[in-house]
Protein backbone atom coordinates (compact mmCIF):
# COMPACT_ATOMS: atom_id res chain seq x y z
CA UNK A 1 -78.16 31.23 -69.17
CA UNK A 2 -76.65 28.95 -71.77
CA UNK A 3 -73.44 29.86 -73.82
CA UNK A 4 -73.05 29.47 -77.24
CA UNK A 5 -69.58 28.52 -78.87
CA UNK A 6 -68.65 27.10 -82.26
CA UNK A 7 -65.39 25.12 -83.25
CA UNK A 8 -65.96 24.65 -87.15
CA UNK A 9 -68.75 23.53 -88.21
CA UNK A 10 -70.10 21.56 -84.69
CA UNK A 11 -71.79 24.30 -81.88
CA UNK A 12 -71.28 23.67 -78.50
CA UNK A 13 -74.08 25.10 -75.39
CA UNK A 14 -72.82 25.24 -72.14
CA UNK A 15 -75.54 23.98 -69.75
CA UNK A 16 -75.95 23.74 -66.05
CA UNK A 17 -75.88 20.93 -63.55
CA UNK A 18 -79.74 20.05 -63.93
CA UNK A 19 -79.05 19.62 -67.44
CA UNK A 20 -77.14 16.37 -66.98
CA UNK A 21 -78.78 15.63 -64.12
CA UNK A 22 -81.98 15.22 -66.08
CA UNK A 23 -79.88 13.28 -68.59
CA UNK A 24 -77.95 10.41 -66.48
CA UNK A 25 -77.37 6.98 -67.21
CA UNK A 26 -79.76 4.62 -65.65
CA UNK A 27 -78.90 1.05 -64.69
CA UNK A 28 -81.37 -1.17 -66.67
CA UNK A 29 -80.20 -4.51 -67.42
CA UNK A 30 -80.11 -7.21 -64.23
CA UNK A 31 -78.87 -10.98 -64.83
CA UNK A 32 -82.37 -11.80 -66.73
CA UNK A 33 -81.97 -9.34 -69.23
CA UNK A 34 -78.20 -10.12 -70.00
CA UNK A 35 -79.02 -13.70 -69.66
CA UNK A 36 -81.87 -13.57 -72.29
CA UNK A 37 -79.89 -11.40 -74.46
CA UNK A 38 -76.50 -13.51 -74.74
CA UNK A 39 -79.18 -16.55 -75.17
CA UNK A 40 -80.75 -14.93 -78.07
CA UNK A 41 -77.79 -13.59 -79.98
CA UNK A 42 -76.47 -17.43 -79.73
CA UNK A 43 -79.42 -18.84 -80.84
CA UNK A 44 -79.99 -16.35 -83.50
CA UNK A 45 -76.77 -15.80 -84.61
CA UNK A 46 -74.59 -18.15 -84.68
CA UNK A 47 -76.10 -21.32 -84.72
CA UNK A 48 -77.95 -20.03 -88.10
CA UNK A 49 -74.87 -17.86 -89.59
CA UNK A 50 -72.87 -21.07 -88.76
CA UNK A 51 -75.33 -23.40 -90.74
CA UNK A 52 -75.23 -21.54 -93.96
CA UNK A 53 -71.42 -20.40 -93.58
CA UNK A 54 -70.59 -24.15 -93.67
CA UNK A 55 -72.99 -24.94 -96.21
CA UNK A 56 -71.68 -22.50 -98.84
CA UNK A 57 -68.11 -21.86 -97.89
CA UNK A 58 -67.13 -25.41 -96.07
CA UNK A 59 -64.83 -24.99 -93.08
CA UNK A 60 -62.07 -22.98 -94.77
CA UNK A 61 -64.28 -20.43 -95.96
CA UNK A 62 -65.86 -20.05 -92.94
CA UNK A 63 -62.61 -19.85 -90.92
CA UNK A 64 -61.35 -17.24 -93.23
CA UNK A 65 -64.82 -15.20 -92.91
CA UNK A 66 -63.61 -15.57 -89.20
CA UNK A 67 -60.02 -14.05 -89.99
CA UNK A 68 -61.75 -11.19 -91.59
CA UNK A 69 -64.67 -10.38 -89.34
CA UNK A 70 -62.11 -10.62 -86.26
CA UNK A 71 -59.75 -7.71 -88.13
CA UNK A 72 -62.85 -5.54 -88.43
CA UNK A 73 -64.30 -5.78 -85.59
CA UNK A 74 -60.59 -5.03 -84.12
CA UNK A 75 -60.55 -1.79 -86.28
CA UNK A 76 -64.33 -0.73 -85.42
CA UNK A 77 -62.95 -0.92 -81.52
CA UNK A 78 -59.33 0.85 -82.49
CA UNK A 79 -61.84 3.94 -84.33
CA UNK A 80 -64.10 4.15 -81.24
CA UNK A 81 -61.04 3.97 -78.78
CA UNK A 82 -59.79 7.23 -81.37
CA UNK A 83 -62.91 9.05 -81.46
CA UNK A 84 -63.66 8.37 -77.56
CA UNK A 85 -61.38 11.11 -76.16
CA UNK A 86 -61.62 13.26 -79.03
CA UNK A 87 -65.45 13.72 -78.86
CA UNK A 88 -66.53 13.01 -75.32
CA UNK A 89 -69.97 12.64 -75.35
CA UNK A 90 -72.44 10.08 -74.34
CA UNK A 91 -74.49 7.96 -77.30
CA UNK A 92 -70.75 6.58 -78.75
CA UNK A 93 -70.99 6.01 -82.63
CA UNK A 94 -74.32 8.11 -82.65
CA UNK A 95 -72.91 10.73 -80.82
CA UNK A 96 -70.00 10.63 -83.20
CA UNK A 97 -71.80 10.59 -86.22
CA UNK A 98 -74.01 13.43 -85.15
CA UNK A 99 -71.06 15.54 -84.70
CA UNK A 100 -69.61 14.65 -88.16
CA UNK A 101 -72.95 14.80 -90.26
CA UNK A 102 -75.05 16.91 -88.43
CA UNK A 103 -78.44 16.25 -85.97
């Protein structure tokens, strides 16, 4: 039978084994798929972000857009390497949200 506790506002159920069993990771991606995605975020990405950052912002701009995408990007992986051992669940920024905001 599954236990109910609450620590604020979130509710925790203690389930059994089969629960998580049921739930596993699987192992999806194989070299095509990784291949084809790093391909298409290239293409897709960068070539056209690169086109219209240079167009508008010249190379300055566009190195400074760098300088500031780098920082955030380095605090979005400084709040998830916070919020990892504090919340341990699978799903990472969904699972966090969900346990701030609510299902």
């Amino acid at each position: 039978m599954a236990e109910k506790e609450s620590v604020g506002d979130v509710a925790y159920t203690t389930v059994g084994k089969d629960y998580f069993e049921k739930r596993s990771l699987r192992r999806y991606a194989g070299i095509g798929s990784l291949w084809a995605l790093g391909v298409g975020a290239v293409i897709s990405g960068h070539f056209s972000g690169w086109n219209f950052g240079i167009g508008v912002g010249g190379w300055g701009g566009l190195a400074i857009a760098a300088v500031i995408i780098a920082v955030m990007y380095i605090c979005l992986c400084f709040c998830l390497a916070e919020m990892s051992p504090a919340l341990p669940h699978t799903g990472a920024a969904h699972s966090f949200a969900r346990s701030a905001m609510g299902p």
